[in-house]
PDB file of N, CA and C in Angstrom:
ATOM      1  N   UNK A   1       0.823  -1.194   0.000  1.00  0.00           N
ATOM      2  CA  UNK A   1       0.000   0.000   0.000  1.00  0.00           C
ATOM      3  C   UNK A   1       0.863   1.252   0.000  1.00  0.00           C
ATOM      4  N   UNK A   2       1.788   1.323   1.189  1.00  0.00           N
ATOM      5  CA  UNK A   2       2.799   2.349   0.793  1.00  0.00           C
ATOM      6  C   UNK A   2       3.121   2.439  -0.109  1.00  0.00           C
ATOM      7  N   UNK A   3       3.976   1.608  -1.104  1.00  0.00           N
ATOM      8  CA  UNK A   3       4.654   1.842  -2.463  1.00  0.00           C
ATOM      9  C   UNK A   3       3.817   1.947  -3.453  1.00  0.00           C
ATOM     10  N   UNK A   4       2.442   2.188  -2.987  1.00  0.00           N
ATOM     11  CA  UNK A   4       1.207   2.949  -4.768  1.00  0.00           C
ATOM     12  C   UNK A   4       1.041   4.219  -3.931  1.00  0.00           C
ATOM     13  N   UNK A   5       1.460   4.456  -3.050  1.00  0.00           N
ATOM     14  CA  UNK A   5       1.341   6.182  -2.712  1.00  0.00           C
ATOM     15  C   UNK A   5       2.581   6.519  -2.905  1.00  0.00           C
ATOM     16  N   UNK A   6       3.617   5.963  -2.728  1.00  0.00           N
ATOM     17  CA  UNK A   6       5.214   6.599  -3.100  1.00  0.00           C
ATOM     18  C   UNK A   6       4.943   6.860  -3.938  1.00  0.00           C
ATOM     19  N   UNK A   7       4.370   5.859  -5.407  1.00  0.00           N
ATOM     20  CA  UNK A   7       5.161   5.758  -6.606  1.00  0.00           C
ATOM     21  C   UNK A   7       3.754   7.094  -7.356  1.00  0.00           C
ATOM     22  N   UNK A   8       2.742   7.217  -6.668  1.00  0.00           N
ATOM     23  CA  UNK A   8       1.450   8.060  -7.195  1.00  0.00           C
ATOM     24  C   UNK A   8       1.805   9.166  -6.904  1.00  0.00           C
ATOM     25  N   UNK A   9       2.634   9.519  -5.522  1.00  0.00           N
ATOM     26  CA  UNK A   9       2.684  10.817  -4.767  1.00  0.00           C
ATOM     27  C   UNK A   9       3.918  11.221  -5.139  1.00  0.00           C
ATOM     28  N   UNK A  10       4.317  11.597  -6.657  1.00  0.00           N
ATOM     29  CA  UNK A  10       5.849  12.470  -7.388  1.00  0.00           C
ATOM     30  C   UNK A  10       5.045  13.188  -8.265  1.00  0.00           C
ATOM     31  N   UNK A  11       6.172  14.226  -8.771  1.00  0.00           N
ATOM     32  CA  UNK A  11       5.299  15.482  -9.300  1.00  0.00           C
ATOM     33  C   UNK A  11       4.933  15.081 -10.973  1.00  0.00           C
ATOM     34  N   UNK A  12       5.123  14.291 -11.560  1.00  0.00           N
ATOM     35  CA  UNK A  12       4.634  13.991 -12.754  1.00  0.00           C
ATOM     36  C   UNK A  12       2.857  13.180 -12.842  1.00  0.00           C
ATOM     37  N   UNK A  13       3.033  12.069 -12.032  1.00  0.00           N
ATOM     38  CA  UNK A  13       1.217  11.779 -11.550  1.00  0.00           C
ATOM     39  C   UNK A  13       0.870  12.805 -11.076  1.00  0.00           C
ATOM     40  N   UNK A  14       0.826  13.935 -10.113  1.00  0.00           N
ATOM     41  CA  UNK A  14      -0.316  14.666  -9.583  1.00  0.00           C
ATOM     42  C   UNK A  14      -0.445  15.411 -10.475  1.00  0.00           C
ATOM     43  N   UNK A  15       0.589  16.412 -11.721  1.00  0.00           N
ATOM     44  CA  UNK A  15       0.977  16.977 -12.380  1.00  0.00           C
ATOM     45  C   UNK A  15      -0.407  16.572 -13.486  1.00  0.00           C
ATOM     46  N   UNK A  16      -0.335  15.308 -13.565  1.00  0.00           N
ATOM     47  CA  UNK A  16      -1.254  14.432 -14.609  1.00  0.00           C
ATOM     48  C   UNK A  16      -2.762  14.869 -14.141  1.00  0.00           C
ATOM     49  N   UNK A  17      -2.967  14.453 -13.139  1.00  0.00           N
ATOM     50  CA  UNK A  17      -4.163  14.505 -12.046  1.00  0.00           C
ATOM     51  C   UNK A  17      -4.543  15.400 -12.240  1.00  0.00           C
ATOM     52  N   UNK A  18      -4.105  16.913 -12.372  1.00  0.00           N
ATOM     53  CA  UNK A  18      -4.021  18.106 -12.403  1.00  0.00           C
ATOM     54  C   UNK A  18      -4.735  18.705 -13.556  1.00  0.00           C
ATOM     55  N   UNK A  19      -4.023  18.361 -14.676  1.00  0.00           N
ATOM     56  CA  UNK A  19      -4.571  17.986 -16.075  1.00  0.00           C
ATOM     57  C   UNK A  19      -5.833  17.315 -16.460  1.00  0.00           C
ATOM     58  N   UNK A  20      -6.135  16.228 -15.704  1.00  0.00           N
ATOM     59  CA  UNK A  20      -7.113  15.413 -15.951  1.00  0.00           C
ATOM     60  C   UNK A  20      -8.263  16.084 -15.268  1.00  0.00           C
ATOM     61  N   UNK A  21      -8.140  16.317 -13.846  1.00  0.00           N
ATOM     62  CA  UNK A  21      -9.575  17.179 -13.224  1.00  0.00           C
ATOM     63  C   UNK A  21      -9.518  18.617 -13.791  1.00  0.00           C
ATOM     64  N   UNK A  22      -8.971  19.063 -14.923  1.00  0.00           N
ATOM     65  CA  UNK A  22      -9.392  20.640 -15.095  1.00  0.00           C
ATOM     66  C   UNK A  22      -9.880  20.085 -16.545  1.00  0.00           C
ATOM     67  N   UNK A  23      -9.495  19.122 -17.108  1.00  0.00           N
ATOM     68  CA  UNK A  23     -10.242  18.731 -18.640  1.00  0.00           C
ATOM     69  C   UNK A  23     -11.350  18.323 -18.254  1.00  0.00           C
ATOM     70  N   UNK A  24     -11.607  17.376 -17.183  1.00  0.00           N
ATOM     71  CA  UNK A  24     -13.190  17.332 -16.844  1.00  0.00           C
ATOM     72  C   UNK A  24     -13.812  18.069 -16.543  1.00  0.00           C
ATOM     73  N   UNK A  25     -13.450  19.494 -15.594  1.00  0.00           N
ATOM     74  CA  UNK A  25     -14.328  20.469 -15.160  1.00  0.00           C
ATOM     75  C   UNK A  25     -14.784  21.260 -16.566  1.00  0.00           C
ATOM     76  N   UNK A  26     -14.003  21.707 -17.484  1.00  0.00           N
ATOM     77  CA  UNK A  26     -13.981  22.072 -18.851  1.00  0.00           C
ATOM     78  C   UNK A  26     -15.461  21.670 -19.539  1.00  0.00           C
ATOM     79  N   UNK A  27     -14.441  19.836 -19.479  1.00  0.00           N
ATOM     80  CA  UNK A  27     -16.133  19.199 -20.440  1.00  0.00           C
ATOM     81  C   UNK A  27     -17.584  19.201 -19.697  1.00  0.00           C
ATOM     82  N   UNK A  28     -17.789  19.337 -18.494  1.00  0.00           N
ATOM     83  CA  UNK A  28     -18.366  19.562 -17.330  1.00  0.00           C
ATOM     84  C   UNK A  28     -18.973  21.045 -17.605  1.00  0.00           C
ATOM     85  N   UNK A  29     -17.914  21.431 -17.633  1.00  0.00           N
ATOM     86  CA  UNK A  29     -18.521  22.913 -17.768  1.00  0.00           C
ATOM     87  C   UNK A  29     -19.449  23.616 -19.004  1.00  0.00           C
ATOM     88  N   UNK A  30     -18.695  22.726 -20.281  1.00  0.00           N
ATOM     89  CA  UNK A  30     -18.963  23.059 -21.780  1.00  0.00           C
ATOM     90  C   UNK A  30     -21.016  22.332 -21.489  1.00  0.00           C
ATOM     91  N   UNK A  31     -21.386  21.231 -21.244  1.00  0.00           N
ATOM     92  CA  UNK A  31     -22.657  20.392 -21.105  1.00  0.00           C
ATOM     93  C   UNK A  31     -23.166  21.194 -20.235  1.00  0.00           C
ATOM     94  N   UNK A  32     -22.980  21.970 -19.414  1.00  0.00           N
ATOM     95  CA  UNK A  32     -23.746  22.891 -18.623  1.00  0.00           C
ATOM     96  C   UNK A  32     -23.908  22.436 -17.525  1.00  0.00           C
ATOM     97  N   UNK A  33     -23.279  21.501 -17.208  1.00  0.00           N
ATOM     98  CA  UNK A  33     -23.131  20.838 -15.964  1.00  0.00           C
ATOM     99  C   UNK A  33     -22.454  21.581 -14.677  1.00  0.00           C
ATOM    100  N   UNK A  34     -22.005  21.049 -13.505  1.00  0.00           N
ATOM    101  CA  UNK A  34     -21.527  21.699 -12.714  1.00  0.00           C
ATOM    102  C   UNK A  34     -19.841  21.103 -12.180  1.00  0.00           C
ATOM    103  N   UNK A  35     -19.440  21.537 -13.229  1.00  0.00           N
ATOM    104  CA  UNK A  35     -17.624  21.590 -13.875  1.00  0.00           C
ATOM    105  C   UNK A  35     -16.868  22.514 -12.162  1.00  0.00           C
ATOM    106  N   UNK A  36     -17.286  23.311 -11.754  1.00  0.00           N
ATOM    107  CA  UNK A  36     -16.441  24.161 -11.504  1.00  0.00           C
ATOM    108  C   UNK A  36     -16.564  23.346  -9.675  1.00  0.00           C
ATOM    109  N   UNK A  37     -16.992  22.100  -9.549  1.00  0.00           N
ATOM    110  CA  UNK A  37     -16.617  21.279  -8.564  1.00  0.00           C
ATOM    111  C   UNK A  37     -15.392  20.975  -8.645  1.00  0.00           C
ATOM    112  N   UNK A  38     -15.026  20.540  -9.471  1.00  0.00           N
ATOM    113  CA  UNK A  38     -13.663  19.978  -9.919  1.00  0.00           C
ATOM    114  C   UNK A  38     -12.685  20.903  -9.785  1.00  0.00           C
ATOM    115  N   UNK A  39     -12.755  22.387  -9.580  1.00  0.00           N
ATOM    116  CA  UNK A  39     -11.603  23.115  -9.344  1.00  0.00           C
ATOM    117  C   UNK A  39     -11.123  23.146  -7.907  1.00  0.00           C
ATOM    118  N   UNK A  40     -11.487  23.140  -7.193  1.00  0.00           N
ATOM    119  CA  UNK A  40     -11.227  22.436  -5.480  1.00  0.00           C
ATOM    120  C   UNK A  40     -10.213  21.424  -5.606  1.00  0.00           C
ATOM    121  N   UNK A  41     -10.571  20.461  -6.052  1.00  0.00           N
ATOM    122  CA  UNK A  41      -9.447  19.088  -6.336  1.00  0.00           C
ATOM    123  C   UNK A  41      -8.289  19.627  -7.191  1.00  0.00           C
ATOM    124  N   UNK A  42      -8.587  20.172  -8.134  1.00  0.00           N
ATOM    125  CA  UNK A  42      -7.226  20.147  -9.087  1.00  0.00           C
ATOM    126  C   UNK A  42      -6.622  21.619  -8.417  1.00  0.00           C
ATOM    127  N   UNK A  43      -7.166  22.315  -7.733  1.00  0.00           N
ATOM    128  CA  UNK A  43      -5.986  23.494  -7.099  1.00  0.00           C
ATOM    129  C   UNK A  43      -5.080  22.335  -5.629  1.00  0.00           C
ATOM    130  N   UNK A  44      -6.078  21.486  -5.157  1.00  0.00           N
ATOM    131  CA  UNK A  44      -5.264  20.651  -3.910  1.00  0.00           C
ATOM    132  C   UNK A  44      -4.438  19.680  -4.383  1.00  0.00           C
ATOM    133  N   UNK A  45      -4.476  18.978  -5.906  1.00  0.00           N
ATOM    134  CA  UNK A  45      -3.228  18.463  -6.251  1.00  0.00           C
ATOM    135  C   UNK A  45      -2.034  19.560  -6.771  1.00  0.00           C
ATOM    136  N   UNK A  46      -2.905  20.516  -7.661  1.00  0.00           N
ATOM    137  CA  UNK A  46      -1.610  21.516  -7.785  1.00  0.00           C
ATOM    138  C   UNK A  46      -0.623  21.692  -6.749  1.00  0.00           C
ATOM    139  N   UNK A  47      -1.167  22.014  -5.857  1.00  0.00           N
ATOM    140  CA  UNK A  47      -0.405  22.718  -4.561  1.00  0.00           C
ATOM    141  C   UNK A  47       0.247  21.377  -4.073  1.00  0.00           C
ATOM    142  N   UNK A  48      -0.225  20.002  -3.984  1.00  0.00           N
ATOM    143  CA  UNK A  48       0.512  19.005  -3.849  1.00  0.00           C
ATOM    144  C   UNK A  48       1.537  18.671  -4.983  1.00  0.00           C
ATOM    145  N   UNK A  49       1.086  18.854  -6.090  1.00  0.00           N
ATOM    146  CA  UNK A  49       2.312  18.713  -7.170  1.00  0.00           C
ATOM    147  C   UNK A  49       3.442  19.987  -6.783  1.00  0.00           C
ATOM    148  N   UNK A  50       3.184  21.064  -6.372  1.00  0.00           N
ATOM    149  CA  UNK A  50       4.278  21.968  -6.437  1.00  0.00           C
ATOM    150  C   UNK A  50       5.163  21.911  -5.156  1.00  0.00           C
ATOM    151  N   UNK A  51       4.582  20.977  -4.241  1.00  0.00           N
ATOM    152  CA  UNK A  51       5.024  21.004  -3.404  1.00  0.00           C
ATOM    153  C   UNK A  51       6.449  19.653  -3.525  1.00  0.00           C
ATOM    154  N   UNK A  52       5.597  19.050  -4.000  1.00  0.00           N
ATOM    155  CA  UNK A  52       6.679  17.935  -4.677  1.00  0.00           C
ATOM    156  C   UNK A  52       7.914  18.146  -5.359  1.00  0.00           C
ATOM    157  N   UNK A  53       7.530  18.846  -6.093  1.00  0.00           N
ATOM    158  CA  UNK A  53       8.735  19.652  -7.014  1.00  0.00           C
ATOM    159  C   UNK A  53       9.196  20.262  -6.219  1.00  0.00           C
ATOM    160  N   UNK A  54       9.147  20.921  -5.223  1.00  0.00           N
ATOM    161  CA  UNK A  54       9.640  21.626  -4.372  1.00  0.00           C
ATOM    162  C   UNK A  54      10.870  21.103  -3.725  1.00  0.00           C
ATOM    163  N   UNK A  55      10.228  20.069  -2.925  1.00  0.00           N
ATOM    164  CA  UNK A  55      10.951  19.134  -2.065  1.00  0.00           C
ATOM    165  C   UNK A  55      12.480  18.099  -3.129  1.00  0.00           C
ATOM    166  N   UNK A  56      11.852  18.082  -4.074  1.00  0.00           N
ATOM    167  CA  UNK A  56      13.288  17.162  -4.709  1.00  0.00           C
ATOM    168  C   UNK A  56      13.667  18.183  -5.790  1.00  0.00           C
ATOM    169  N   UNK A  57      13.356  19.186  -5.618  1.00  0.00           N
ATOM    170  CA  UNK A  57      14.623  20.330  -6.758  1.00  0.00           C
ATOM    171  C   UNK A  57      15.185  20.580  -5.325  1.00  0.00           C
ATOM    172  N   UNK A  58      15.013  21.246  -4.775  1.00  0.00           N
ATOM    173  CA  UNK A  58      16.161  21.970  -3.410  1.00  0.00           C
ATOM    174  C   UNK A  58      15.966  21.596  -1.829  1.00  0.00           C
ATOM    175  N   UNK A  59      15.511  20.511  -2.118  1.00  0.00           N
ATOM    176  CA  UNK A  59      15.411  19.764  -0.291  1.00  0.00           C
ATOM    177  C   UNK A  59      15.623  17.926  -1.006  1.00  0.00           C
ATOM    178  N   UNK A  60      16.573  17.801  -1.602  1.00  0.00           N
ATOM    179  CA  UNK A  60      16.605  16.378  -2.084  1.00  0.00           C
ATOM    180  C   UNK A  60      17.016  15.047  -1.161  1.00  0.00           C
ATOM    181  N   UNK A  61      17.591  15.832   0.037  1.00  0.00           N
ATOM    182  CA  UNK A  61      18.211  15.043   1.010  1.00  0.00           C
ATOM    183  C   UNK A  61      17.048  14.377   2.294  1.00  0.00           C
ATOM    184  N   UNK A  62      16.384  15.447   1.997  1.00  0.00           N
ATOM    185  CA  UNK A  62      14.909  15.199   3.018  1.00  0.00           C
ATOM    186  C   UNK A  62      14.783  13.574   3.197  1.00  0.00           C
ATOM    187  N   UNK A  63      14.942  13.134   4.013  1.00  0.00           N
ATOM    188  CA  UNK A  63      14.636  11.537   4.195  1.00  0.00           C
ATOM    189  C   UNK A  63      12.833  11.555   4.747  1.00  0.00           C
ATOM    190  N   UNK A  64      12.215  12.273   5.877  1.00  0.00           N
ATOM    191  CA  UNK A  64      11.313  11.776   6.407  1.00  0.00           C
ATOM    192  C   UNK A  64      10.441  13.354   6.241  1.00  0.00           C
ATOM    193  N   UNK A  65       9.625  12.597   5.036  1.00  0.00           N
ATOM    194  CA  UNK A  65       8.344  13.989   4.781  1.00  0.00           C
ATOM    195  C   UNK A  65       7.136  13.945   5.364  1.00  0.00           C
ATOM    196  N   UNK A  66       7.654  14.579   6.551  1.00  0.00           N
ATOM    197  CA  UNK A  66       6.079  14.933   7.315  1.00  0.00           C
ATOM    198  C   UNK A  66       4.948  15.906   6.392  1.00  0.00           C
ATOM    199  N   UNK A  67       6.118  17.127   5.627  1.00  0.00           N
ATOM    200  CA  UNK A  67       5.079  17.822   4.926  1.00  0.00           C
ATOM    201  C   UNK A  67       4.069  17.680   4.072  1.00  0.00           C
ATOM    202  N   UNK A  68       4.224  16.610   3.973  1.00  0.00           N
ATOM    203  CA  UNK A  68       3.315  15.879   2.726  1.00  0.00           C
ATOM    204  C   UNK A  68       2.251  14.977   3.447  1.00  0.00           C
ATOM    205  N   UNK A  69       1.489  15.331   4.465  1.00  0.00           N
ATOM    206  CA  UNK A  69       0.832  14.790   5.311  1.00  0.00           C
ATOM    207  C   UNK A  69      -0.376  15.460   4.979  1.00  0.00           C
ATOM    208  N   UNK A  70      -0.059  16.973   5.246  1.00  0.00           N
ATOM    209  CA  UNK A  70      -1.578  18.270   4.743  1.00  0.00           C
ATOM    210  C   UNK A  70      -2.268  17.824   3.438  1.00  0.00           C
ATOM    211  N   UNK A  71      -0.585  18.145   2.580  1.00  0.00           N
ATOM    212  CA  UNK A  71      -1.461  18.012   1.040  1.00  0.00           C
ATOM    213  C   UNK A  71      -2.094  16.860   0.919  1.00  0.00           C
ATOM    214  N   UNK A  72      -1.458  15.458   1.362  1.00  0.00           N
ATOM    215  CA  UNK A  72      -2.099  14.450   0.963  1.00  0.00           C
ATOM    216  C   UNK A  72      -3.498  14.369   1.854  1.00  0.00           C
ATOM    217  N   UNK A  73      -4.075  14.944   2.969  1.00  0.00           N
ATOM    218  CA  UNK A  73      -5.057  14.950   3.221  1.00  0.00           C
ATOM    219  C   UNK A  73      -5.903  16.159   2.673  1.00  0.00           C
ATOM    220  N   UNK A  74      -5.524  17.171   2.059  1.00  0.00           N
ATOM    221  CA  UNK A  74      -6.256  17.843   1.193  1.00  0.00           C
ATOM    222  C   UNK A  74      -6.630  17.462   0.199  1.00  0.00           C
ATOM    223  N   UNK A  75      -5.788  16.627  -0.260  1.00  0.00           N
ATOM    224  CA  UNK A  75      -6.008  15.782  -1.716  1.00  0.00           C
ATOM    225  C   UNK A  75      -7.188  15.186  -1.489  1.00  0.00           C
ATOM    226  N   UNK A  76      -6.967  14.499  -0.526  1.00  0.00           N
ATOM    227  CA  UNK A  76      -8.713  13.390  -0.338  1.00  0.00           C
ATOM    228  C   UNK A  76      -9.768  13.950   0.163  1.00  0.00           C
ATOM    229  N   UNK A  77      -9.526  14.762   1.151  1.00  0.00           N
ATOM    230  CA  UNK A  77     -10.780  15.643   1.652  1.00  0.00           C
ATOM    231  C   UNK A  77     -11.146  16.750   0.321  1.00  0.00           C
ATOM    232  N   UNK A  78     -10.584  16.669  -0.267  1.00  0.00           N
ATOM    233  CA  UNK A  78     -11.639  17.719  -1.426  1.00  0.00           C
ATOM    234  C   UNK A  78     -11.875  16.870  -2.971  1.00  0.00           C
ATOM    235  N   UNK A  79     -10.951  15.706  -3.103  1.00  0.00           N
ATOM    236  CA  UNK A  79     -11.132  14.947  -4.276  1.00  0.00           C
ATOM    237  C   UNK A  79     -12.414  13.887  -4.302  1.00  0.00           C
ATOM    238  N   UNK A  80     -12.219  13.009  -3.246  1.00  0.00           N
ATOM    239  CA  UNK A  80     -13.787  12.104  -2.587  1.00  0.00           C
ATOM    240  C   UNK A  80     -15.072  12.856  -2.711  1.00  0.00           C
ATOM    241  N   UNK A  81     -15.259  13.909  -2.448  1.00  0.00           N
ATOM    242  CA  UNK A  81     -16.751  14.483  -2.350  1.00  0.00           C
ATOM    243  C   UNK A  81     -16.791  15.091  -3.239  1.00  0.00           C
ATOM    244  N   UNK A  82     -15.956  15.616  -3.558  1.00  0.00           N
ATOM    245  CA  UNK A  82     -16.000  16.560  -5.017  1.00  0.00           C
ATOM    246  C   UNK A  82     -16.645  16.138  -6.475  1.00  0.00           C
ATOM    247  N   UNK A  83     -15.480  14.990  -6.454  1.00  0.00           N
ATOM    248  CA  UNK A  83     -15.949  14.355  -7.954  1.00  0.00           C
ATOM    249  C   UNK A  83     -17.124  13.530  -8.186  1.00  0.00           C
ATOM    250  N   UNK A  84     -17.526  12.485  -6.820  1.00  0.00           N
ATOM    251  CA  UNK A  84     -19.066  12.174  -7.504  1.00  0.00           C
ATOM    252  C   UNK A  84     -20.074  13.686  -7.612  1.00  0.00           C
ATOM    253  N   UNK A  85     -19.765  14.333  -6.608  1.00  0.00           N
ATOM    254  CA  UNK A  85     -20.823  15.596  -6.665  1.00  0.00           C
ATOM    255  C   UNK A  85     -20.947  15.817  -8.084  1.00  0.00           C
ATOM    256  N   UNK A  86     -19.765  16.551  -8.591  1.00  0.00           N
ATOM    257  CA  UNK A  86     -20.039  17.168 -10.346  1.00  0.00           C
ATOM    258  C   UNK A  86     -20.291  16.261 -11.052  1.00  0.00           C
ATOM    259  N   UNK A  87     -20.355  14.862 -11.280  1.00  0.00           N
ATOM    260  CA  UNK A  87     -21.259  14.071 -11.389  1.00  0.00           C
ATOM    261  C   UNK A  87     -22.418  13.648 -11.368  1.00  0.00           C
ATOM    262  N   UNK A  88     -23.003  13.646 -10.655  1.00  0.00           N
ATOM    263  CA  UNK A  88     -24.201  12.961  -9.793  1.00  0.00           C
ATOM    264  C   UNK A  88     -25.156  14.119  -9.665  1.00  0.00           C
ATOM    265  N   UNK A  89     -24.712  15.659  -9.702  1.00  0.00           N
ATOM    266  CA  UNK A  89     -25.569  17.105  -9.459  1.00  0.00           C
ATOM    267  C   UNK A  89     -26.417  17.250 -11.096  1.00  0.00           C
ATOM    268  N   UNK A  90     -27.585  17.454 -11.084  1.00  0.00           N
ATOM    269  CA  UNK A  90     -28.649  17.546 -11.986  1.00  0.00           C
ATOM    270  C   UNK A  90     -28.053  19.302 -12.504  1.00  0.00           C
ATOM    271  N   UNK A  91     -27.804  19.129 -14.154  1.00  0.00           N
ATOM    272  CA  UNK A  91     -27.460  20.342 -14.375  1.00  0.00           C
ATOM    273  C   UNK A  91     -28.813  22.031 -14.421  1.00  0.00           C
ATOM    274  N   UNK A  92     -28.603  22.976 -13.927  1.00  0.00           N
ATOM    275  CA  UNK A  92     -29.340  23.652 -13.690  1.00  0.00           C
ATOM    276  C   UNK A  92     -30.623  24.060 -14.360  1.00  0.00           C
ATOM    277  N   UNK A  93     -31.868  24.317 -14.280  1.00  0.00           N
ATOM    278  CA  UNK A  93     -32.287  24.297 -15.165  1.00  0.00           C
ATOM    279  C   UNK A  93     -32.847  25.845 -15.293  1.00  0.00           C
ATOM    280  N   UNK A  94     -33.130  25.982 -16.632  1.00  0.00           N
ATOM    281  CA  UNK A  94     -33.151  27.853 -16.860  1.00  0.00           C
ATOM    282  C   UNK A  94     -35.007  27.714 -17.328  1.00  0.00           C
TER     283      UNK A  94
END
């Protein structure tokens, strides 16, 4: 279990992640749906992807990353509820 969060939690997957929940909020958004759920999640991997990059461009020696405790619980506390919501929410009606 650890080693699919090591190998998920480097800045090229969240980087991806990142990409992937703002193309859905997009197509989400384009159907008239409610897209702009999805920006919650993809600003809490951003900030987890940059934080990543952070840590292995100029802290490479870091052995034990506590800091990565927040983001990765921001990651889930706003990715879990988020994405069935913009899903599952009946688009508005005019």
């Amino acid at each position: 279990m650890y080693e699919l969060i090591g190998m998920l939690y480097q800045t090229v997957p969240l980087t991806v992640g990142v990409v992937v929940l703002l193309a859905l909020s997009w197509v989400l958004w384009r159907r008239r749906r409610r897209g702009e759920l999805l920006l919650l999640p993809a600003a809490a991997w951003f900030l987890a992807a940059l934080d990543e990059w952070y840590m292995s461009t100029f802290q490479p020696q870091m052995n034990i990353r506590i800091d990565a405790l927040p983001f990765f619980a921001l990651m889930v506390f706003t990715t879990l509820p988020c994405v069935p919501m913009a899903f599952l929410r009946r688009p508005p009606t005019a």
